[in-house]
Every structure is written in C-alpha cells, then in structure tokens.
PDB file of N, CA and C in Angstrom:
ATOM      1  N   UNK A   1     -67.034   1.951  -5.764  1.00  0.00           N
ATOM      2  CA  UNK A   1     -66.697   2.891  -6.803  1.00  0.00           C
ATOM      3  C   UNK A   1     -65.357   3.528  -6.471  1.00  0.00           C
ATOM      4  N   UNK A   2     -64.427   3.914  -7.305  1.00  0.00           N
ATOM      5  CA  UNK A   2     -63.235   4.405  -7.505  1.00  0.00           C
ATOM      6  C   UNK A   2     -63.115   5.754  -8.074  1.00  0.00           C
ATOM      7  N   UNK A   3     -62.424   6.491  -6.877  1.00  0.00           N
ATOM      8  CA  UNK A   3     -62.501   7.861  -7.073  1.00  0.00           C
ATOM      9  C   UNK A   3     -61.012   8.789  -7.862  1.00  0.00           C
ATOM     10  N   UNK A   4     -60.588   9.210  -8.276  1.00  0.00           N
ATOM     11  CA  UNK A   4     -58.918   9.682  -8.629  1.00  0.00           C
ATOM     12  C   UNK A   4     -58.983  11.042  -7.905  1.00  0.00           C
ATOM     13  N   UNK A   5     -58.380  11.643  -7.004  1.00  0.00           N
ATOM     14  CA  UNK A   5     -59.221  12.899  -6.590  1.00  0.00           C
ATOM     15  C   UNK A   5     -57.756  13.657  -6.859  1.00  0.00           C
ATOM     16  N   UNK A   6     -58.192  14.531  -8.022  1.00  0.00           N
ATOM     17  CA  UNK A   6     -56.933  15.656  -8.528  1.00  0.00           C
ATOM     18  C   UNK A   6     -57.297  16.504  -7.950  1.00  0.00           C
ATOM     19  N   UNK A   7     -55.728  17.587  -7.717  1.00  0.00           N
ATOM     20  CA  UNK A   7     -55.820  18.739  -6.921  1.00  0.00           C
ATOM     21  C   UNK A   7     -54.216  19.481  -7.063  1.00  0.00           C
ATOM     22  N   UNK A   8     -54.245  20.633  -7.142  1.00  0.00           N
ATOM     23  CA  UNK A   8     -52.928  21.404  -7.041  1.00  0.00           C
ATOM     24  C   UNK A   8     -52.519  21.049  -5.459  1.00  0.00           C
ATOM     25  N   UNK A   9     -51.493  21.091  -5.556  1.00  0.00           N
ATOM     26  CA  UNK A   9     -50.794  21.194  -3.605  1.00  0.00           C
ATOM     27  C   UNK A   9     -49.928  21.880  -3.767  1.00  0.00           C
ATOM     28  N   UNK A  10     -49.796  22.555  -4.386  1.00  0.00           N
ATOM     29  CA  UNK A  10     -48.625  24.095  -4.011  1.00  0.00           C
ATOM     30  C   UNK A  10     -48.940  24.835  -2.464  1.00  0.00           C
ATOM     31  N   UNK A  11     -49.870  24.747  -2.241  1.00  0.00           N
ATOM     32  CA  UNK A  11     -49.835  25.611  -0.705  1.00  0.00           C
ATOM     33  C   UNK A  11     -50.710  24.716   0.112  1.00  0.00           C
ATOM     34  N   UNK A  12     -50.441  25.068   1.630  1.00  0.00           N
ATOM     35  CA  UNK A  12     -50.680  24.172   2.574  1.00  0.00           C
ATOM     36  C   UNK A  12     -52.144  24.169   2.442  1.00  0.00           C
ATOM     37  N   UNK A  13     -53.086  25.777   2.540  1.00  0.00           N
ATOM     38  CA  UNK A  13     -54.538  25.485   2.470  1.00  0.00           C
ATOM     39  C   UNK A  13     -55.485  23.947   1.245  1.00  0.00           C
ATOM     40  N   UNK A  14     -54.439  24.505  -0.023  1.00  0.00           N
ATOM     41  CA  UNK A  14     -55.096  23.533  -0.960  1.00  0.00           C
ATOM     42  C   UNK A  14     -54.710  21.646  -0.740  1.00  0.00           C
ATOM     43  N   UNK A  15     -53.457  21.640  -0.164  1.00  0.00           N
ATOM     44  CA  UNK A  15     -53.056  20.531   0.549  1.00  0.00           C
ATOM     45  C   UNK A  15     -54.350  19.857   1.477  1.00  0.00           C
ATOM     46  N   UNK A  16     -54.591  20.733   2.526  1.00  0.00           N
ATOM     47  CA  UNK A  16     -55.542  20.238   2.855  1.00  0.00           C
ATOM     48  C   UNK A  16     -56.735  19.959   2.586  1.00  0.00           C
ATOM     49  N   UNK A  17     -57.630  20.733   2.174  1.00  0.00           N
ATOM     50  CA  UNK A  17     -58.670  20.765   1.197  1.00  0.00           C
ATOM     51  C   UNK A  17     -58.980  19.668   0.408  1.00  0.00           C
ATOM     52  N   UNK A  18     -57.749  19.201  -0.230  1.00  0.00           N
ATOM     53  CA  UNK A  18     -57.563  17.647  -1.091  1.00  0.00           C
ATOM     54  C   UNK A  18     -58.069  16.837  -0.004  1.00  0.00           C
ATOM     55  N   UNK A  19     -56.958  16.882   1.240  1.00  0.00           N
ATOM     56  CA  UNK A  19     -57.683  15.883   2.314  1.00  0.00           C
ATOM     57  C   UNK A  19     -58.847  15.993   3.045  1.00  0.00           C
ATOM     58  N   UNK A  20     -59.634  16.834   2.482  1.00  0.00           N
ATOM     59  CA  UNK A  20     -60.520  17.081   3.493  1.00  0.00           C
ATOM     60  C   UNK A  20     -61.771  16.366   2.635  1.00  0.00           C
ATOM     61  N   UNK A  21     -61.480  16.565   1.112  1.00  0.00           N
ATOM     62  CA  UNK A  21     -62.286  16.174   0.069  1.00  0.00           C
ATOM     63  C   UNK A  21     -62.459  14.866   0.053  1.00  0.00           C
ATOM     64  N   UNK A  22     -61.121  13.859   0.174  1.00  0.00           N
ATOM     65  CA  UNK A  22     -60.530  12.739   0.521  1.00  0.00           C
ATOM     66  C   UNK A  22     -61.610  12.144   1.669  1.00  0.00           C
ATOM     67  N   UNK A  23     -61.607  12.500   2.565  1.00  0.00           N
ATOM     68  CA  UNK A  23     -62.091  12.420   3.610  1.00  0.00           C
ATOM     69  C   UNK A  23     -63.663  12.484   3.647  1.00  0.00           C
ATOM     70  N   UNK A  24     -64.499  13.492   2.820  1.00  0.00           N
ATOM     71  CA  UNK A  24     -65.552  13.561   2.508  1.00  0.00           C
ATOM     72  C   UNK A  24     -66.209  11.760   2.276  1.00  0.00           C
ATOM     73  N   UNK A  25     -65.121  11.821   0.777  1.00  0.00           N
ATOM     74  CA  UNK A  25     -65.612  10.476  -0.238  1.00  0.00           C
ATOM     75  C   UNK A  25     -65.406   9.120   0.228  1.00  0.00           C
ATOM     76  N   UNK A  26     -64.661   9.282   1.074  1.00  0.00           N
ATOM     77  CA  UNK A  26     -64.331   8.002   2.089  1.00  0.00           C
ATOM     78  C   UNK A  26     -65.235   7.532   3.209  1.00  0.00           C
ATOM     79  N   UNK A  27     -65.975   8.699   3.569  1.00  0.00           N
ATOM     80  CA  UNK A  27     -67.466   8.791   4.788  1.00  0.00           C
ATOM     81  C   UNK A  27     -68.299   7.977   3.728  1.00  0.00           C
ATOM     82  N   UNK A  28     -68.489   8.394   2.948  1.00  0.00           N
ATOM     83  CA  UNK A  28     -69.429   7.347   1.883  1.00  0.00           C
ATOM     84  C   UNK A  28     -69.144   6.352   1.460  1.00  0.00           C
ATOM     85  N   UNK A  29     -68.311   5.505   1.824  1.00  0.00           N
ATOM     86  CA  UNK A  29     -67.431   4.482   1.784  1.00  0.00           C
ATOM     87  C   UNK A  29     -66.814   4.120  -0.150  1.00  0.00           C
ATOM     88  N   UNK A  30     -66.579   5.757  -0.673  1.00  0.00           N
ATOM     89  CA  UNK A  30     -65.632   5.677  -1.759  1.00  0.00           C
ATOM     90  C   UNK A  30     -64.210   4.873  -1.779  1.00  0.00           C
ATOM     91  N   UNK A  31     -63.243   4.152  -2.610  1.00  0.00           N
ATOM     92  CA  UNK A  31     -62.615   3.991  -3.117  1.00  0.00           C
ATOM     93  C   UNK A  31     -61.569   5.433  -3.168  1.00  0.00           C
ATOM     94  N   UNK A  32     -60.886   5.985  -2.628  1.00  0.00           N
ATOM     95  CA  UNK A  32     -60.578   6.739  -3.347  1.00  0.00           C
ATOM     96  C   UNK A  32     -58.665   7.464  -3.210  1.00  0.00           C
ATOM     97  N   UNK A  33     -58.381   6.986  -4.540  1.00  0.00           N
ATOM     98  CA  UNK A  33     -56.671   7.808  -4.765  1.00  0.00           C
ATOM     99  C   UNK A  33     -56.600   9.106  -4.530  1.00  0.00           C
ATOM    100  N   UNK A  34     -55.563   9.811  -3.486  1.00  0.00           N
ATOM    101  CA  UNK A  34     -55.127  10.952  -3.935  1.00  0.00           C
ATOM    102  C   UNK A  34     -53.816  11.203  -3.961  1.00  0.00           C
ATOM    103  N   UNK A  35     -53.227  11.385  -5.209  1.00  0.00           N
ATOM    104  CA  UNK A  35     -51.747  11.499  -5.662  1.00  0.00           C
ATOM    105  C   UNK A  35     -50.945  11.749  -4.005  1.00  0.00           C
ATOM    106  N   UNK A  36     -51.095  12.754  -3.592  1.00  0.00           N
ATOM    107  CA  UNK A  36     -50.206  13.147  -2.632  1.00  0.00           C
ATOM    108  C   UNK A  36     -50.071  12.575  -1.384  1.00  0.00           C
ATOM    109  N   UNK A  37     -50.502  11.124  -1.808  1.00  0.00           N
ATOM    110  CA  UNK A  37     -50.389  10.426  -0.090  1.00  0.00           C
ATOM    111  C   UNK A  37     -49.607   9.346  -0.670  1.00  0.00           C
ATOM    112  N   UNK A  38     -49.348   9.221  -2.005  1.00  0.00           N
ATOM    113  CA  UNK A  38     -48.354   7.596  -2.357  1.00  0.00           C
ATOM    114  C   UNK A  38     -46.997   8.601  -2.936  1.00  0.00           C
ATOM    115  N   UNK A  39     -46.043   7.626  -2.284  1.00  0.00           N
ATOM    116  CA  UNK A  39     -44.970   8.083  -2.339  1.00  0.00           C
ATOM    117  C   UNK A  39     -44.472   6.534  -3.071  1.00  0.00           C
ATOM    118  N   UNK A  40     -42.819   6.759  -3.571  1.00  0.00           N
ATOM    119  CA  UNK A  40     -42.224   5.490  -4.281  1.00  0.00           C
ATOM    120  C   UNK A  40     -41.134   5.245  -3.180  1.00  0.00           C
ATOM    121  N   UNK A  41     -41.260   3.610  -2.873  1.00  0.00           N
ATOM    122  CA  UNK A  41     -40.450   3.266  -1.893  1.00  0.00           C
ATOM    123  C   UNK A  41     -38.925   3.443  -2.120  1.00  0.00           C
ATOM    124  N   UNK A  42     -38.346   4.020  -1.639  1.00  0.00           N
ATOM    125  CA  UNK A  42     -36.546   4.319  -1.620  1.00  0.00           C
ATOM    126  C   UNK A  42     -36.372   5.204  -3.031  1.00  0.00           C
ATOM    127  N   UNK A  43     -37.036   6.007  -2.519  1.00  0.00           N
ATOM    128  CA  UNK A  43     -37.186   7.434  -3.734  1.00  0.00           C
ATOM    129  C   UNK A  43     -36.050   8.125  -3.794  1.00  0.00           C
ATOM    130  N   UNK A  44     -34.998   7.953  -2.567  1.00  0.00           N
ATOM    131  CA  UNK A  44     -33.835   8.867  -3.166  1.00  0.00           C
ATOM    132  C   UNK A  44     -32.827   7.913  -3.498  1.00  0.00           C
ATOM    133  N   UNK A  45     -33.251   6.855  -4.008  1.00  0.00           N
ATOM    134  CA  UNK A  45     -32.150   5.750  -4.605  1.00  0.00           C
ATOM    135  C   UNK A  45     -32.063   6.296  -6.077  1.00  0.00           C
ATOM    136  N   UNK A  46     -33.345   6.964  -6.424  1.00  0.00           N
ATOM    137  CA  UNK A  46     -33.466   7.243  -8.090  1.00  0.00           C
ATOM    138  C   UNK A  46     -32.711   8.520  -8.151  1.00  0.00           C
ATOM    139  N   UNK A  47     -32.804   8.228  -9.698  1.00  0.00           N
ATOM    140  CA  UNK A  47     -32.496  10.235  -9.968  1.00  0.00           C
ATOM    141  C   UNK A  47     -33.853  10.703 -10.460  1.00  0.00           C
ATOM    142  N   UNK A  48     -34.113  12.000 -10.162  1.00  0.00           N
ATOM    143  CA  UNK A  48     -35.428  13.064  -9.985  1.00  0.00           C
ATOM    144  C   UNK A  48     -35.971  12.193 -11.417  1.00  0.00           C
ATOM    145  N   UNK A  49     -35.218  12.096 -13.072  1.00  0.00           N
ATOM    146  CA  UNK A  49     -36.440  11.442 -13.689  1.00  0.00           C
ATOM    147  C   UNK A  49     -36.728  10.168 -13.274  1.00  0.00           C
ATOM    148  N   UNK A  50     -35.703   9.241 -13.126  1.00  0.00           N
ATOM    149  CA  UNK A  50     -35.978   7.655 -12.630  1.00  0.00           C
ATOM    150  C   UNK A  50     -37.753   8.146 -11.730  1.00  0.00           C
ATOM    151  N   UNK A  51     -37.390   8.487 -10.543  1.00  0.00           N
ATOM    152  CA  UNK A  51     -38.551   9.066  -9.677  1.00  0.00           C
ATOM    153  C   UNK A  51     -39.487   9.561 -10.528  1.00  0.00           C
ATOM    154  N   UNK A  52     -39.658  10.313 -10.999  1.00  0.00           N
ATOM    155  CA  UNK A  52     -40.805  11.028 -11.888  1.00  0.00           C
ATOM    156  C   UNK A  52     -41.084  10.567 -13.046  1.00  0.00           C
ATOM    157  N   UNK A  53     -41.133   9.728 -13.443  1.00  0.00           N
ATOM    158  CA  UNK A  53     -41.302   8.671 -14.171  1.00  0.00           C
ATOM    159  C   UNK A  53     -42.211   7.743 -13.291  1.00  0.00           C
ATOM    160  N   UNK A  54     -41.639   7.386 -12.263  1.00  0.00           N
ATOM    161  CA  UNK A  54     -42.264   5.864 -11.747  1.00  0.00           C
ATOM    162  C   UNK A  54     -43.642   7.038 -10.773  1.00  0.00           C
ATOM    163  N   UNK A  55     -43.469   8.746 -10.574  1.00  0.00           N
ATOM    164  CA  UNK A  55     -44.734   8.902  -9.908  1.00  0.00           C
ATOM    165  C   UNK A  55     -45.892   8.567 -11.209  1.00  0.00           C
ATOM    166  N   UNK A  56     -45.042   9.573 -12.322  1.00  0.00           N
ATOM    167  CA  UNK A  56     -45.850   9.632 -13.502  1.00  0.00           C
ATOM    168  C   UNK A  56     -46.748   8.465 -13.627  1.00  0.00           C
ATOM    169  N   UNK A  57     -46.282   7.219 -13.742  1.00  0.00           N
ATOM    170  CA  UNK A  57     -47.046   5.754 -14.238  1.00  0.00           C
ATOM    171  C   UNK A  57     -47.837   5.408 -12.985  1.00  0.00           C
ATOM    172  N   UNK A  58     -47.406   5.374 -12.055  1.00  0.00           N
ATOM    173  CA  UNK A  58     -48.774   4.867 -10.758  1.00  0.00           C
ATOM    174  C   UNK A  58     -49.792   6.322 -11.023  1.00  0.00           C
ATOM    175  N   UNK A  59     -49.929   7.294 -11.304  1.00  0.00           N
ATOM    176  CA  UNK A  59     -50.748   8.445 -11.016  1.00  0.00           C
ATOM    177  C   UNK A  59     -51.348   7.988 -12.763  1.00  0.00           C
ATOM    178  N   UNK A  60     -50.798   7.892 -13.478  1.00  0.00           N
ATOM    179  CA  UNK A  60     -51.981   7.462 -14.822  1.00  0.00           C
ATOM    180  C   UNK A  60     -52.538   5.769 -14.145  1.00  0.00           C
ATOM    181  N   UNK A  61     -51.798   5.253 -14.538  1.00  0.00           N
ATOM    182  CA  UNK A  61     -52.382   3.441 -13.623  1.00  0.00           C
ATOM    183  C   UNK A  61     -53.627   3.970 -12.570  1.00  0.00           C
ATOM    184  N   UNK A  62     -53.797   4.737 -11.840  1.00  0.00           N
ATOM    185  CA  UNK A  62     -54.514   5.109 -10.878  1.00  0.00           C
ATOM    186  C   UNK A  62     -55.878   5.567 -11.683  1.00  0.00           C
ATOM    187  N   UNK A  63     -55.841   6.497 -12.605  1.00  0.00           N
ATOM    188  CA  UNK A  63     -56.806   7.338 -13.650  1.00  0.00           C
ATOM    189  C   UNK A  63     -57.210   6.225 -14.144  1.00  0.00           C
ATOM    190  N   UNK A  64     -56.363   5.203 -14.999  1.00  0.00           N
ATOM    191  CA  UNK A  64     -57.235   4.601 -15.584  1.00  0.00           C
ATOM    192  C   UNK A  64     -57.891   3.755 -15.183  1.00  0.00           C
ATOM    193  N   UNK A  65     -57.962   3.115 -13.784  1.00  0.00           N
ATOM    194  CA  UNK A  65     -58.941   2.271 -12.817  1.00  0.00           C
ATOM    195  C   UNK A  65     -59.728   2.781 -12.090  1.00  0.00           C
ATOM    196  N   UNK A  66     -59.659   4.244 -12.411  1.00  0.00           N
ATOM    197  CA  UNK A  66     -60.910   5.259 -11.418  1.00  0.00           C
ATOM    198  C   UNK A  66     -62.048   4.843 -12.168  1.00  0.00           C
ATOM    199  N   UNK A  67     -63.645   5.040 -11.610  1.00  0.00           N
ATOM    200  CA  UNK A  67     -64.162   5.379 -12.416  1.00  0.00           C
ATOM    201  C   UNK A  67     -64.672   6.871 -12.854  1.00  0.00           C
ATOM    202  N   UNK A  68     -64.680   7.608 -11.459  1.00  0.00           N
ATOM    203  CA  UNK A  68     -64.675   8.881 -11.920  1.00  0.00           C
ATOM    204  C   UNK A  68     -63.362   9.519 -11.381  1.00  0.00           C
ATOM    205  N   UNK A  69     -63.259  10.933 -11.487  1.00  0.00           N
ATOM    206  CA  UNK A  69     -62.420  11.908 -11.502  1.00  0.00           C
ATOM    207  C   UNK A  69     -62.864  12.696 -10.834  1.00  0.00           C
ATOM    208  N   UNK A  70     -62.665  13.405  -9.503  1.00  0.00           N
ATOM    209  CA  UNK A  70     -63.105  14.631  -9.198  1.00  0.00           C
ATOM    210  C   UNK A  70     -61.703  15.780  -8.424  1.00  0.00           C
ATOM    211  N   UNK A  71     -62.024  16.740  -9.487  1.00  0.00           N
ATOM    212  CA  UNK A  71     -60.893  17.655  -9.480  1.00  0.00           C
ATOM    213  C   UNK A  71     -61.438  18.750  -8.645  1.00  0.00           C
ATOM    214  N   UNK A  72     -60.591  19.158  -7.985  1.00  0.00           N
ATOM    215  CA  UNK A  72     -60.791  20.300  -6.730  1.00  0.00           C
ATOM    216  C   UNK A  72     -60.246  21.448  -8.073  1.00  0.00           C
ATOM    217  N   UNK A  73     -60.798  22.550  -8.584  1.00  0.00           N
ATOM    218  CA  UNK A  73     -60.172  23.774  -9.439  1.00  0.00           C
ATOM    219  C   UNK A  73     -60.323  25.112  -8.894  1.00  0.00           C
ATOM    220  N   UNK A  74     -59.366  25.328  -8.722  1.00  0.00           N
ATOM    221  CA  UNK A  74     -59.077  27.003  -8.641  1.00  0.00           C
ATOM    222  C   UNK A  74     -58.956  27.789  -9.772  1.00  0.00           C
ATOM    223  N   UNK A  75     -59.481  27.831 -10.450  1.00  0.00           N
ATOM    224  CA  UNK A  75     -59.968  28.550 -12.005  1.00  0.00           C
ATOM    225  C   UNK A  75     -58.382  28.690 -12.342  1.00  0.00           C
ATOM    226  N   UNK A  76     -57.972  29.804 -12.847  1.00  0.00           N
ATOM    227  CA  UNK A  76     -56.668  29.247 -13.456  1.00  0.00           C
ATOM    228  C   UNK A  76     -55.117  29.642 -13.125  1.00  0.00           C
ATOM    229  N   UNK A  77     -55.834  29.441 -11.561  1.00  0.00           N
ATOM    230  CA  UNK A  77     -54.591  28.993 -10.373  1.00  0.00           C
ATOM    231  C   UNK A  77     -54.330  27.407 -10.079  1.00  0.00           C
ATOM    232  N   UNK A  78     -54.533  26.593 -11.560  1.00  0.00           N
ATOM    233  CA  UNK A  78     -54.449  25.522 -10.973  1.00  0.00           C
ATOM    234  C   UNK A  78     -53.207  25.158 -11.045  1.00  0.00           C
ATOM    235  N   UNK A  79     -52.247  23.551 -11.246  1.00  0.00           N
ATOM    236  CA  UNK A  79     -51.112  23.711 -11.706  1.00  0.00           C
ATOM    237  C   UNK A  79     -51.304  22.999 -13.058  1.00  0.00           C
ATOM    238  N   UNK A  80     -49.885  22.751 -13.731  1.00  0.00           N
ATOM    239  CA  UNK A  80     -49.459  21.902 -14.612  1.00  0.00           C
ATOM    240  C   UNK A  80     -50.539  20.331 -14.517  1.00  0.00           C
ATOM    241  N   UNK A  81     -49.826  19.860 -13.499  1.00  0.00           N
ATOM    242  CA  UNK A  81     -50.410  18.950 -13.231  1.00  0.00           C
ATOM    243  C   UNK A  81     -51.835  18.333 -12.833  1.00  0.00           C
ATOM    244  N   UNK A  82     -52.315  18.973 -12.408  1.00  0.00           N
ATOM    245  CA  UNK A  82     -54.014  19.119 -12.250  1.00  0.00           C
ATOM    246  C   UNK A  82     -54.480  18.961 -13.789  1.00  0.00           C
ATOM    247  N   UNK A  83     -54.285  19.967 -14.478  1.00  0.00           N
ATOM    248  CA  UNK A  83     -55.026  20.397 -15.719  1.00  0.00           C
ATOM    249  C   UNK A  83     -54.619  18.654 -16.110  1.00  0.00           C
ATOM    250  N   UNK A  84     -53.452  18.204 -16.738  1.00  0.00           N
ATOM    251  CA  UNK A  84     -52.578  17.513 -17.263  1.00  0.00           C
ATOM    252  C   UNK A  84     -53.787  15.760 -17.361  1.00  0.00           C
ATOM    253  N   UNK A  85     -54.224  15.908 -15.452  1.00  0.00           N
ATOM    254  CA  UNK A  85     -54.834  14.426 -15.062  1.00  0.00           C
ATOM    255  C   UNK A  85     -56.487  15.004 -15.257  1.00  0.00           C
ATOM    256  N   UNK A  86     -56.931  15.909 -15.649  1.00  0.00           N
ATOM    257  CA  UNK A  86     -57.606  16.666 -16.499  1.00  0.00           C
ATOM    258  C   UNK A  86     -58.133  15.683 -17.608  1.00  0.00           C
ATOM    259  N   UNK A  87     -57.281  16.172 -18.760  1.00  0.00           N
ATOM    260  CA  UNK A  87     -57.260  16.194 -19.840  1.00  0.00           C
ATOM    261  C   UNK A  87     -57.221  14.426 -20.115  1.00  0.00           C
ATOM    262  N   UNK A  88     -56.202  14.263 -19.254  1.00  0.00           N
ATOM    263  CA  UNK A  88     -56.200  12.570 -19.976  1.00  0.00           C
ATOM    264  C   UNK A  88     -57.498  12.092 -19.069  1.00  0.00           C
ATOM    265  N   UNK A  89     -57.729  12.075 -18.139  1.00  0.00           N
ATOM    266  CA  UNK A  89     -58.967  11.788 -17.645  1.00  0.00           C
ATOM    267  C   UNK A  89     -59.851  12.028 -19.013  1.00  0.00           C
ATOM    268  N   UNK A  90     -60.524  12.530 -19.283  1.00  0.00           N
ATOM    269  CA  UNK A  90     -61.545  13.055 -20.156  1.00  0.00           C
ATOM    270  C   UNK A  90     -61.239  12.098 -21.553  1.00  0.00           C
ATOM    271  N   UNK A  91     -59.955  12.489 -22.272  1.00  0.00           N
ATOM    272  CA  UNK A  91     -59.067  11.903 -22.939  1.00  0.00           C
ATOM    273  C   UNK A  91     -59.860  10.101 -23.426  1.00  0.00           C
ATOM    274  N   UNK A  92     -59.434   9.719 -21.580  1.00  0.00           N
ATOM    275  CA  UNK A  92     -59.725   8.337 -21.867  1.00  0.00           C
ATOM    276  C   UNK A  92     -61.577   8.013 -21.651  1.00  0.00           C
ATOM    277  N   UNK A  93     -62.220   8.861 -21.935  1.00  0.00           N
ATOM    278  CA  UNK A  93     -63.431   8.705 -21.481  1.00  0.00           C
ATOM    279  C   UNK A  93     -63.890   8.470 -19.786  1.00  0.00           C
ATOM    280  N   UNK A  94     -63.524   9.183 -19.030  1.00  0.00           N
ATOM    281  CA  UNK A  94     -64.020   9.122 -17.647  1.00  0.00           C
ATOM    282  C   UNK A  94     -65.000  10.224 -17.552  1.00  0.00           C
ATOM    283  N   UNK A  95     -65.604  10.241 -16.642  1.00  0.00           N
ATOM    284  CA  UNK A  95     -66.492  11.382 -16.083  1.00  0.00           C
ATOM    285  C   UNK A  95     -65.323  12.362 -14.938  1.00  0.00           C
ATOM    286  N   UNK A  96     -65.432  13.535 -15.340  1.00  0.00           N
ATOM    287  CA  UNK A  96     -64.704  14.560 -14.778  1.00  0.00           C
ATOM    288  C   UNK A  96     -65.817  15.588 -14.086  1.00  0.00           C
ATOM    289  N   UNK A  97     -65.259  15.605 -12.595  1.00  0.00           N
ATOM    290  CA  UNK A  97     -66.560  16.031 -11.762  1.00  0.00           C
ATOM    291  C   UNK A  97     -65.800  17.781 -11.251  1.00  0.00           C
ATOM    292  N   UNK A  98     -65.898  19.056 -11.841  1.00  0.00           N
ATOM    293  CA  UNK A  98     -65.022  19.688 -10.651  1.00  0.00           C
ATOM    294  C   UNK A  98     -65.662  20.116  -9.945  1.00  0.00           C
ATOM    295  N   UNK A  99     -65.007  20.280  -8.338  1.00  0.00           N
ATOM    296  CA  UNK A  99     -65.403  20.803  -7.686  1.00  0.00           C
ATOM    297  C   UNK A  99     -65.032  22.712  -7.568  1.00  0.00           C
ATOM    298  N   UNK A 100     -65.651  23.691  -7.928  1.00  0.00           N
ATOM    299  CA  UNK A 100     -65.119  24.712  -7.632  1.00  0.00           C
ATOM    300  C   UNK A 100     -64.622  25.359  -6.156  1.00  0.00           C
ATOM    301  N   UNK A 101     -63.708  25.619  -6.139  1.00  0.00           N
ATOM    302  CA  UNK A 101     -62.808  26.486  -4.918  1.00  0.00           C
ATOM    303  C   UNK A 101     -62.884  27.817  -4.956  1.00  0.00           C
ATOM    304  N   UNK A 102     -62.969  28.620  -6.349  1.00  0.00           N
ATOM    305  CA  UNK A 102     -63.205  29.609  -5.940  1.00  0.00           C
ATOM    306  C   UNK A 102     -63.870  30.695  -7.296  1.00  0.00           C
ATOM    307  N   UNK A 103     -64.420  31.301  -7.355  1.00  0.00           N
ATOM    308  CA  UNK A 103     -64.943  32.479  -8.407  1.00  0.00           C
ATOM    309  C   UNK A 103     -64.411  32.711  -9.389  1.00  0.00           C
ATOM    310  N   UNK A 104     -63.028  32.491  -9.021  1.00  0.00           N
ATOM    311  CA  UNK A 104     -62.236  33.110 -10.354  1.00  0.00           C
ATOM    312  C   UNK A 104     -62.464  32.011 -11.731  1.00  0.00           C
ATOM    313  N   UNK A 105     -62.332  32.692 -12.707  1.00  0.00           N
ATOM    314  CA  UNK A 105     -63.096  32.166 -13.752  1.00  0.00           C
ATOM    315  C   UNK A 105     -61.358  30.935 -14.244  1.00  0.00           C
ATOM    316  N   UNK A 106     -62.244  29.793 -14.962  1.00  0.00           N
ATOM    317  CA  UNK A 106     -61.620  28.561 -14.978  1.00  0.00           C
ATOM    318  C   UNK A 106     -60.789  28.615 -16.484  1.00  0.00           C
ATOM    319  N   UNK A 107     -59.985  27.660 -16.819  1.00  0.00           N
ATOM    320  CA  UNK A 107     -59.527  27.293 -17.911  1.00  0.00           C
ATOM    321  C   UNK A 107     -60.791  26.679 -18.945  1.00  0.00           C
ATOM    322  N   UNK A 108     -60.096  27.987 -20.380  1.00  0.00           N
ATOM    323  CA  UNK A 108     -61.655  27.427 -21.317  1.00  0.00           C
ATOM    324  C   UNK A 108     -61.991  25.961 -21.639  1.00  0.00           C
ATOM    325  N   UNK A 109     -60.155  25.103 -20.943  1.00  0.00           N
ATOM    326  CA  UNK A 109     -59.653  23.498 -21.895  1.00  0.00           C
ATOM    327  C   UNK A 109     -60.575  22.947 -20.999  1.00  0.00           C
ATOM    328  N   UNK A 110     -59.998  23.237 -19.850  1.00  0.00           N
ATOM    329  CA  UNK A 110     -61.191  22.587 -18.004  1.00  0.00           C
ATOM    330  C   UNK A 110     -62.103  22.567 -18.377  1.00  0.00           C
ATOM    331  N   UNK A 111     -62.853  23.845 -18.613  1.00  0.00           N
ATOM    332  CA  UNK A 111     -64.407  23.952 -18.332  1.00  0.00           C
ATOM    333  C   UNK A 111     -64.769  23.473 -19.237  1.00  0.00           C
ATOM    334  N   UNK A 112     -64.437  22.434 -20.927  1.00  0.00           N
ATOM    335  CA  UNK A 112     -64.924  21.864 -21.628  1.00  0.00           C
ATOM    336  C   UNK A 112     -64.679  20.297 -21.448  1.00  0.00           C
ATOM    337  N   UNK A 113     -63.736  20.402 -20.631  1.00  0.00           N
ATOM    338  CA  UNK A 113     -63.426  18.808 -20.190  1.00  0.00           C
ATOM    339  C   UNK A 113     -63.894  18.177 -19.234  1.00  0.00           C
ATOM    340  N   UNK A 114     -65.265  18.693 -19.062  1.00  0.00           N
ATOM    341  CA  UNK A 114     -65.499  18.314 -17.309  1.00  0.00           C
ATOM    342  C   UNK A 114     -67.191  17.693 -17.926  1.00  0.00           C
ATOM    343  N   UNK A 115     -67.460  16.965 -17.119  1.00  0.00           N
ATOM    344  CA  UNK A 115     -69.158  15.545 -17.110  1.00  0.00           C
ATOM    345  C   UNK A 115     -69.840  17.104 -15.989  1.00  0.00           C
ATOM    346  N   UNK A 116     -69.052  17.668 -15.212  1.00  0.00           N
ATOM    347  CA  UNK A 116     -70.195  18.401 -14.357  1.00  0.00           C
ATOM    348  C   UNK A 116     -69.170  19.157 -13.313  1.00  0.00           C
ATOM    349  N   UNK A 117     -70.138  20.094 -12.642  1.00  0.00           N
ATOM    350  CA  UNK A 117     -69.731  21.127 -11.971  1.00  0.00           C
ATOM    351  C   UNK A 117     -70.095  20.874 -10.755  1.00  0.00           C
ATOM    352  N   UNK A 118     -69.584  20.859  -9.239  1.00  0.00           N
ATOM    353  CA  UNK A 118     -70.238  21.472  -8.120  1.00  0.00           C
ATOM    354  C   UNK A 118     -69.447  22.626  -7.334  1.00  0.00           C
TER     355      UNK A 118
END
C-alpha cells in the first residue's frame, strides 16, 4: 500500500514529526512518499519557477499513485501547501486520513475533506 504523507515543514519540530510519522508507516512495511525528502536533480540549473514547477508535478504524480493520504494538521497553522495536497487529494477521490497535532481547532475546508480523524 502507498502512502502520500502531507505535512507543513516551516519549523524544525514539524519537520521532524513528518519523519517520525514516515518512519512509523514504514515499520509496517508502508510504501510511503514524503515531499520533503525528494529533491530535483541540478535544481540550481533552473529558475525558482522552472524548479517549482518540476517539484509541483512529482508531488501531484506522487498523490495520484498513493492510495491513501495521511496529513499530519495543525488546525489552522497549517501551510498553503498542506491544505492545497488536501484538497486535490480528496478532489481526486482518495481517502484523507488526518492525523491531529494539536487542539487548536482545524480548517472548516480540512475538516470536510478528510475519510477520518486520528
């Protein structure tokens, strides 16, 4: 099974956390992507869109061969991008699993886009 495991990485704690989650789903011998470990080979040959463009398409390519989704959410400290692989997740019919991080109350778009909560 194939995992997409979304997550904000603005700060080092949530950085890790991704990997730690990573790490969880992999003990169970998951499948599993997380954006922030693939990089594009000779990335400063591009310019920032050339680059962000080519992260953009491997990080959807990735979603759409998951079979599920499980998003690490910090209610609505998440980023842009989290919500974003969110939405098209759901979008394309996947199961969207979040995991909560913390109390603070979530995005109303999230909390309707999600197969389940832990």
């Amino acid at each position: 099974m194939k995992f997409y495991l979304a997550s904000p990485f603005d700060t080092e704690e949530k950085r890790e956390n991704a990997l730690k989650a990573k790490q969880l789903l992999k003990d169970k011998q998951f499948d599993v992507y997380l954006p922030l470990e693939h990089t594009i080979p000779n990335a400063w040959d591009y310019t920032n869109a050339e680059w962000g463009a080519m992260v953009f398409a491997q990080d959807i390519a990735a979603i759409k061969g998951a079979d599920i989704i499980v998003a690490l959410s910090y209610g609505r400290e998440s980023t842009a991008g989290t919500n974003f692989e969110i939405g098209y997740a759901f979008a394309k019919g996947k199961q969207v699993i979040l995991v909560e991080m913390t109390d603070n109350i979530m995005s109303l778009m999230v909390a309707n886009g999600r197969y389940a909560t832990v």
